[in-house]
C-alpha atoms as a PDB file:
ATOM      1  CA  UNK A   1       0.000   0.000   0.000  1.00  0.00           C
ATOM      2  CA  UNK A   2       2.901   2.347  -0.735  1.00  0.00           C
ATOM      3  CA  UNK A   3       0.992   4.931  -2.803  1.00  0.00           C
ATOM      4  CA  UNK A   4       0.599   8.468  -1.095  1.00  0.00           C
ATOM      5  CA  UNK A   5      -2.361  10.021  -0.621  1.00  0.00           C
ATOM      6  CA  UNK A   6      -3.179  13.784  -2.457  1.00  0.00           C
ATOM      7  CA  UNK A   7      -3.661  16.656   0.013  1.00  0.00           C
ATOM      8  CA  UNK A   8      -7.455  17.909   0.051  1.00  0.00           C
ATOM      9  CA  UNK A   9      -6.788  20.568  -2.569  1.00  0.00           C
ATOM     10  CA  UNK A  10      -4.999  18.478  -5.255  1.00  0.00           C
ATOM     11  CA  UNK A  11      -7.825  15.783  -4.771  1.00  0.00           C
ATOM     12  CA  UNK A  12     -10.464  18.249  -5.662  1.00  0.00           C
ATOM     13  CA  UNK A  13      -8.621  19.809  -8.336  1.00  0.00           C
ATOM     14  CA  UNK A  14      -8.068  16.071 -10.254  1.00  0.00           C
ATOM     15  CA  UNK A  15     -11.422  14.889  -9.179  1.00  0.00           C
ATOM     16  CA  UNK A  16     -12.751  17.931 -11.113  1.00  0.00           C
ATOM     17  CA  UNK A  17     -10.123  16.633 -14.019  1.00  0.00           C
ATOM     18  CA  UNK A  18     -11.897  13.851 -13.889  1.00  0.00           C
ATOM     19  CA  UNK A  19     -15.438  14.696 -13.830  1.00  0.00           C
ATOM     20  CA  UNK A  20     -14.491  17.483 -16.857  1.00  0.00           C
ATOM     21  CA  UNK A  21     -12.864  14.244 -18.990  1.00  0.00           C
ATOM     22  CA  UNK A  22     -15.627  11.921 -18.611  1.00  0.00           C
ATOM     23  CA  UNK A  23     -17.810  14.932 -19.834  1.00  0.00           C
ATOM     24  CA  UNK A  24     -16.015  15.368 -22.539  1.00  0.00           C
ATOM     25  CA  UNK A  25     -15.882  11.818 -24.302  1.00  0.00           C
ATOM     26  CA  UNK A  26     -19.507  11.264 -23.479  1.00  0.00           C
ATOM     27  CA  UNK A  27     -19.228   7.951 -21.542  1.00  0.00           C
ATOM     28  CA  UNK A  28     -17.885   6.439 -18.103  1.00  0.00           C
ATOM     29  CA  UNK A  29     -18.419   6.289 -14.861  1.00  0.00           C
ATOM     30  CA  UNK A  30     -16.172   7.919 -11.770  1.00  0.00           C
ATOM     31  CA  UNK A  31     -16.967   5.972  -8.467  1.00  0.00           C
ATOM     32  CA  UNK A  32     -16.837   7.356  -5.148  1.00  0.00           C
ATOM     33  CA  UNK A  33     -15.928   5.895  -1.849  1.00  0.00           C
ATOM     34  CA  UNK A  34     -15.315   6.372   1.426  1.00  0.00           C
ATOM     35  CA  UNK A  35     -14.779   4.872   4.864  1.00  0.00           C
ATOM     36  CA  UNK A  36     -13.371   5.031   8.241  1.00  0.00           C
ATOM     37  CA  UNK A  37      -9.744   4.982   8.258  1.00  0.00           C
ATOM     38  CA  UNK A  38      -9.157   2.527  11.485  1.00  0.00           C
ATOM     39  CA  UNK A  39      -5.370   3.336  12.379  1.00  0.00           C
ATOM     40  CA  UNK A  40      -2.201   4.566  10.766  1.00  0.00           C
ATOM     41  CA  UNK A  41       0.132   2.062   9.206  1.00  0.00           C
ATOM     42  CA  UNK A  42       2.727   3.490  11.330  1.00  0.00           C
ATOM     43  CA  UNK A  43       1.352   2.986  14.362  1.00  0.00           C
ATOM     44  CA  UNK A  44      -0.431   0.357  16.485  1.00  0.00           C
ATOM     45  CA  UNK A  45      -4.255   0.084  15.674  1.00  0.00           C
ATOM     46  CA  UNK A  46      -6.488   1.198  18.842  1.00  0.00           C
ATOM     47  CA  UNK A  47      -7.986  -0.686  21.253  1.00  0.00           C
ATOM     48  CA  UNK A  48     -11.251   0.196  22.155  1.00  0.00           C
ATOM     49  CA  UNK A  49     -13.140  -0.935  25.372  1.00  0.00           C
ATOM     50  CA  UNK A  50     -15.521  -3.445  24.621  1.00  0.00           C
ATOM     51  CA  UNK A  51     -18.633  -3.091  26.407  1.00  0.00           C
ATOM     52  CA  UNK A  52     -21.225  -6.299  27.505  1.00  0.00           C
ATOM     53  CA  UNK A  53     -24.388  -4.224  26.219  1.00  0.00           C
ATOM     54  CA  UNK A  54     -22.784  -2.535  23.251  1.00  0.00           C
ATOM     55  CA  UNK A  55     -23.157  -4.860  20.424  1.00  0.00           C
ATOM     56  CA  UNK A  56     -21.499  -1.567  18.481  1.00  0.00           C
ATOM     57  CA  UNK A  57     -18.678  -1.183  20.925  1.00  0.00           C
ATOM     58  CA  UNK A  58     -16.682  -0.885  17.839  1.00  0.00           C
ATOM     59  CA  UNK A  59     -18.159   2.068  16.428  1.00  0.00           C
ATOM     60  CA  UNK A  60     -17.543   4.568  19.488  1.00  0.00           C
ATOM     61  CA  UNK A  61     -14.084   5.039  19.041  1.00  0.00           C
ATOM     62  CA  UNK A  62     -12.169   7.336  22.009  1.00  0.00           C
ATOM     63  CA  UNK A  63     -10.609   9.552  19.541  1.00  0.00           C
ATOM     64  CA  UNK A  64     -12.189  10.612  15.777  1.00  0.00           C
ATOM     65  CA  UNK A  65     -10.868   8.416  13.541  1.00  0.00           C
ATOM     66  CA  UNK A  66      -9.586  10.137  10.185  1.00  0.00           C
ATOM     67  CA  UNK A  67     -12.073   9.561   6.778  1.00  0.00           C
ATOM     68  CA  UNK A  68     -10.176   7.821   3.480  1.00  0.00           C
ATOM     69  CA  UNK A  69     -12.392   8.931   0.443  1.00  0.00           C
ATOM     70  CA  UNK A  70     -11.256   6.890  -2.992  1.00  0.00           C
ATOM     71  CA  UNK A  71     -11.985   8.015  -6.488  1.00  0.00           C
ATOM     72  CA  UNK A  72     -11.870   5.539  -9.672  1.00  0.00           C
ATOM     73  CA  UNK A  73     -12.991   5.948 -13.492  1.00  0.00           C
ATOM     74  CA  UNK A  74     -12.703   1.727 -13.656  1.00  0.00           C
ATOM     75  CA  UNK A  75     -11.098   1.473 -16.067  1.00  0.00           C
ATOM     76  CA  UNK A  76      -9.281  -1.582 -15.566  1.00  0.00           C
ATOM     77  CA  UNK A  77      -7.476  -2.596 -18.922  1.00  0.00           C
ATOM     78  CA  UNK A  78      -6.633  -1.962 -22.296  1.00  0.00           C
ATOM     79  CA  UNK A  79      -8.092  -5.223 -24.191  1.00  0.00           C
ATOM     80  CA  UNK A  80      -8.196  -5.216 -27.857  1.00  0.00           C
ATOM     81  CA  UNK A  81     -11.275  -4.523 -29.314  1.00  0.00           C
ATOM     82  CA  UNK A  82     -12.655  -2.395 -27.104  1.00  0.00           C
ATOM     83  CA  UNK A  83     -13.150   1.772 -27.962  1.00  0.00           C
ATOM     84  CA  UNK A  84     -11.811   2.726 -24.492  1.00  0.00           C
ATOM     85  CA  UNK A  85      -7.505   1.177 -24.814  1.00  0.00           C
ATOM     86  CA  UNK A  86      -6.594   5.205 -25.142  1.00  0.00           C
ATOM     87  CA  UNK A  87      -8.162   5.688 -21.635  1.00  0.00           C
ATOM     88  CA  UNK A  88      -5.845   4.671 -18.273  1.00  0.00           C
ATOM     89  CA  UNK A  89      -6.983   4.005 -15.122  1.00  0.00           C
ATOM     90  CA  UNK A  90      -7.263   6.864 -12.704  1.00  0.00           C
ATOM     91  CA  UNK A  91      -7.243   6.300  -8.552  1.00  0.00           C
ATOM     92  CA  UNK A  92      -6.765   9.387  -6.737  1.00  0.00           C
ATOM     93  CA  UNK A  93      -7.407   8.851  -2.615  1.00  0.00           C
ATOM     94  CA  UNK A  94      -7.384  11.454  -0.118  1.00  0.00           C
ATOM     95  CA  UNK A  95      -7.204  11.580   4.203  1.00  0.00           C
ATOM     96  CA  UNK A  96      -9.619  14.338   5.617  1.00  0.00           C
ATOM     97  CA  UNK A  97      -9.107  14.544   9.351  1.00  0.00           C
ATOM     98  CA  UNK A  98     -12.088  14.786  11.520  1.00  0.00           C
ATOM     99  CA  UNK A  99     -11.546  18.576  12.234  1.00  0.00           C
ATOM    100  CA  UNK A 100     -11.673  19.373   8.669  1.00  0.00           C
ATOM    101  CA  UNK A 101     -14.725  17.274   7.850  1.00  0.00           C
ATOM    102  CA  UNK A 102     -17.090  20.306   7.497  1.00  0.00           C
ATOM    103  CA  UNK A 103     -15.337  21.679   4.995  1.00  0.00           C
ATOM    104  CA  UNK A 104     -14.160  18.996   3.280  1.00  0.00           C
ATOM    105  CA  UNK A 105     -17.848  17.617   2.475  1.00  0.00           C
ATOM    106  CA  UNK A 106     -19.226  20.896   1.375  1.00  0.00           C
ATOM    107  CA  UNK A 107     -16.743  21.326  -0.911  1.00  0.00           C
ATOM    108  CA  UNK A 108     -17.213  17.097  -2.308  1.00  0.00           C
ATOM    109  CA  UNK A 109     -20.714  18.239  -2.555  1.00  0.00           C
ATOM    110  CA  UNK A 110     -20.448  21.024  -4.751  1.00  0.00           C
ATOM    111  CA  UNK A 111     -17.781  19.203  -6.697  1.00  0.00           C
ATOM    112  CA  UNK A 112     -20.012  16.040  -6.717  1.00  0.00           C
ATOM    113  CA  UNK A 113     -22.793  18.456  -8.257  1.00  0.00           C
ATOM    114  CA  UNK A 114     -20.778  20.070 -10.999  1.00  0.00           C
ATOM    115  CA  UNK A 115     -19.756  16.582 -12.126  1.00  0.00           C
ATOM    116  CA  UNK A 116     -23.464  15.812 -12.000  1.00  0.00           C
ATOM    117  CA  UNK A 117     -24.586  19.062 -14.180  1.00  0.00           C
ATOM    118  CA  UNK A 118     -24.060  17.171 -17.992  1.00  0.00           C
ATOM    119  CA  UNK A 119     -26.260  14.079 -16.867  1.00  0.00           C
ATOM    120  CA  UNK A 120     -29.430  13.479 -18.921  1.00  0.00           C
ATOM    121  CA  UNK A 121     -32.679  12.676 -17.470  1.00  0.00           C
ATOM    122  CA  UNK A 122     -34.168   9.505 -18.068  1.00  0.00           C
ATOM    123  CA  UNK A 123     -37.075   9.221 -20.527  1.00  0.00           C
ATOM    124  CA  UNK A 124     -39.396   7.598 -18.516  1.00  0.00           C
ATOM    125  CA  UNK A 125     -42.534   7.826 -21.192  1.00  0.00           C
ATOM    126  CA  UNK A 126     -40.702   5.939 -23.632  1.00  0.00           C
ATOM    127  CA  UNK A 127     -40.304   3.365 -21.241  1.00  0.00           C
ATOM    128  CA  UNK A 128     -43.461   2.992 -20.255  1.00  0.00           C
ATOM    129  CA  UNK A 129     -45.135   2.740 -23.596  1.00  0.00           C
ATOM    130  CA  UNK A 130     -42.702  -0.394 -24.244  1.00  0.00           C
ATOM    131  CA  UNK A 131     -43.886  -1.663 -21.127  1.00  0.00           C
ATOM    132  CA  UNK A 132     -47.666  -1.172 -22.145  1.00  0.00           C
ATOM    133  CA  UNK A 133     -47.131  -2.666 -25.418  1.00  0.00           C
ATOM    134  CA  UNK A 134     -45.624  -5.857 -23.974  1.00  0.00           C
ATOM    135  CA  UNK A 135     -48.204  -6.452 -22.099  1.00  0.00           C
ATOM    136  CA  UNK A 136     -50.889  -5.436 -24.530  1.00  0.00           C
ATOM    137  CA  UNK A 137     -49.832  -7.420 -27.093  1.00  0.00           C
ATOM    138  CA  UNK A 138     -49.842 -10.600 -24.414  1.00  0.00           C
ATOM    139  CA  UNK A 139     -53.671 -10.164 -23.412  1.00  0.00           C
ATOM    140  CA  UNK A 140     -54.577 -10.585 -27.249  1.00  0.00           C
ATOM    141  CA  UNK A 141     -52.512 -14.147 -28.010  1.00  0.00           C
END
């Protein structure tokens, strides 16, 4: 797990890279994730007290634990045949401690948003007609 992690302000600038490219091209996905970051490598991982009625004892840390948020596009490899070889896989992966949260999720939301602006709205009356001539065209057999 030797890869470094960007600071807050480089992972928003290529996570707005990355939104911007997928734009572009028309097609892909960029997935988000996120979870509790347990204990630094360096150190020894916590001990919390385990309680007899907490079934969650787990979850109530002493300290804050830090937040690891991961970005991917997917793309995993460059087969031939396929119309996406030019495209390499992107991972970027920050640490936002728990002071900083706050700020850090106001500013994934709005960046989470203007990724979100060039997405088209389903066409759900299309749908439905297919639907409604499926099952039309069973009642008459």
């Amino acid at each position: 797990m030797g890869r470094d992690h960007l600071s807050n302000d480089e992972f928003f600038a290529q996570l707005n890279n990355l939104f911007e490219h997928t734009r572009t091209k028309g097609h892909g996905s960029v997935y988000l994730t996120q979870k509790r970051l347990t204990f630094e490598s360096s150190s020894t991982p916590p001990t919390p007290t385990k309680l007899a009625d907490d079934p969650l004892w787990d979850t109530h840390p002493e300290q804050p634990l830090p937040i690891l948020i991961r970005v991917s596009n997917n793309k995993s490899d460059k087969r031939p045949g396929t119309d996406r070889k030019d495209v390499e896989k992107v991972k970027l992966s920050t640490i936002v401690k728990p002071d900083e949260l706050d700020v850090f999720y106001a500013r994934y939301a709005e960046a989470c948003k203007a990724g979100m602006s060039g997405l088209k709205k389903r066409d759900k009356k299309k749908a439905k007609k297919v639907r409604k001539k499926k099952k039309g065209g069973e009642a008459k057999v």
